[in-house]
Protein backbone atom coordinates (compact mmCIF):
# COMPACT_ATOMS: atom_id res chain seq x y z
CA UNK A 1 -5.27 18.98 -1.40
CA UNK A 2 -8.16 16.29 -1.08
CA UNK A 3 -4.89 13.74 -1.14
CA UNK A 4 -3.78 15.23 2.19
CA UNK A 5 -7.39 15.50 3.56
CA UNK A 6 -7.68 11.94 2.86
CA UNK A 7 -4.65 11.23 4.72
CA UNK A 8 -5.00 13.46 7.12
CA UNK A 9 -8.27 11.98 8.20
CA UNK A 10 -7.20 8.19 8.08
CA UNK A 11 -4.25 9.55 10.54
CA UNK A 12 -6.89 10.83 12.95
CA UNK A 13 -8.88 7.48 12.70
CA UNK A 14 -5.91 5.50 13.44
CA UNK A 15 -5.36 7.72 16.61
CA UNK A 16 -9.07 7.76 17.64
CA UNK A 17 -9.00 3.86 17.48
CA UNK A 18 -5.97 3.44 19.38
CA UNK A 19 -7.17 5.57 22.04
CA UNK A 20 -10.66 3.49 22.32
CA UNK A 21 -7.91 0.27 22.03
CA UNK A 22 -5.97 1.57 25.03
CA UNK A 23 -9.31 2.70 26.96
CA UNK A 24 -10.85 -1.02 26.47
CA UNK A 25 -7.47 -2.61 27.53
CA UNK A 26 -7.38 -0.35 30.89
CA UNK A 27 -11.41 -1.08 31.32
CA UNK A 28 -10.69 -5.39 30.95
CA UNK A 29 -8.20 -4.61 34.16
CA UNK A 30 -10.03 -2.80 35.89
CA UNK A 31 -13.27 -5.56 34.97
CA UNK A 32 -14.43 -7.35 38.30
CA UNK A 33 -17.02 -10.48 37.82
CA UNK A 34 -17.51 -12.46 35.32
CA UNK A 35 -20.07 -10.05 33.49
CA UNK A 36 -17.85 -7.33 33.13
CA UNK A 37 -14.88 -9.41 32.36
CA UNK A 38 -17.21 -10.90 29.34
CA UNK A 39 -18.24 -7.18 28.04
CA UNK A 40 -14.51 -5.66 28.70
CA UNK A 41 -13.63 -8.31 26.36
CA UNK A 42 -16.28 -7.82 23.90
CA UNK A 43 -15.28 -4.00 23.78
CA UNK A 44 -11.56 -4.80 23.76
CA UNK A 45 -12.35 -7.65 20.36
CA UNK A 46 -14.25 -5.04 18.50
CA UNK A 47 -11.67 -1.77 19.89
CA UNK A 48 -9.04 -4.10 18.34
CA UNK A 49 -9.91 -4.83 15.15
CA UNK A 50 -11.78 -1.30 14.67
CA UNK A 51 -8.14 -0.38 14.84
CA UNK A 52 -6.61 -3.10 12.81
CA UNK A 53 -9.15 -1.82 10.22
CA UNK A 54 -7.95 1.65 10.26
CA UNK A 55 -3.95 0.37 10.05
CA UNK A 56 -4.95 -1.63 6.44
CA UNK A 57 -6.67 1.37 5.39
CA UNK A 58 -3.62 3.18 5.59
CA UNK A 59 -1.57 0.00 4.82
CA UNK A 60 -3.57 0.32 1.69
CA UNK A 61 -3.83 3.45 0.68
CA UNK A 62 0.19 3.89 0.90
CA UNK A 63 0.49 0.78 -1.54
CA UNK A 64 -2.20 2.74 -3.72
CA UNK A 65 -0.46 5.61 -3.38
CA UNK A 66 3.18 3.65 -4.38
CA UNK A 67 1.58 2.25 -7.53
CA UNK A 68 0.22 5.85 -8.74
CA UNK A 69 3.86 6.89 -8.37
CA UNK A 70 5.41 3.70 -10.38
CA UNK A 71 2.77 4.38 -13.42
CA UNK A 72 3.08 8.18 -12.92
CA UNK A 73 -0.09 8.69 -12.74
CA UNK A 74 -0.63 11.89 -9.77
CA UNK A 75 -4.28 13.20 -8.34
């Protein structure tokens, strides 16, 4: 059960950070001016790897999950 919470909540994080990834990528188009071309990429760097962050998680906690399995070791 906490297995699928677990999952279930790095699934969500994943989906929140794309979202803020695609809502930083629409806001650096729409950017006019130097200033908010500068911040629109500032949010877009730190949207992106918020969301590469989330992606290892997972990334890791499936090759975690993969080694349990090999040893047979279950939680």
């Amino acid at each position: 059960m906490l297995k699928e919470l677990e999952e279930d909540q790095i699934y969500a994080d994943i989906q929140v950070a794309k979202q803020e990834w695609e809502r930083a990528m629409r806001q650096f188009e729409d950017a006019h001016g130097q200033d908010e071309i500068d911040y629109a990429i500032y949010v877009l760097e730190a949207a992106e790897r918020k969301y590469q962050i989330h992606l290892r998680r997972a990334k890791q906690a499936r090759a975690n999950e993969d080694v349990k399995s090999q040893r047979g070791v279950s939680m």
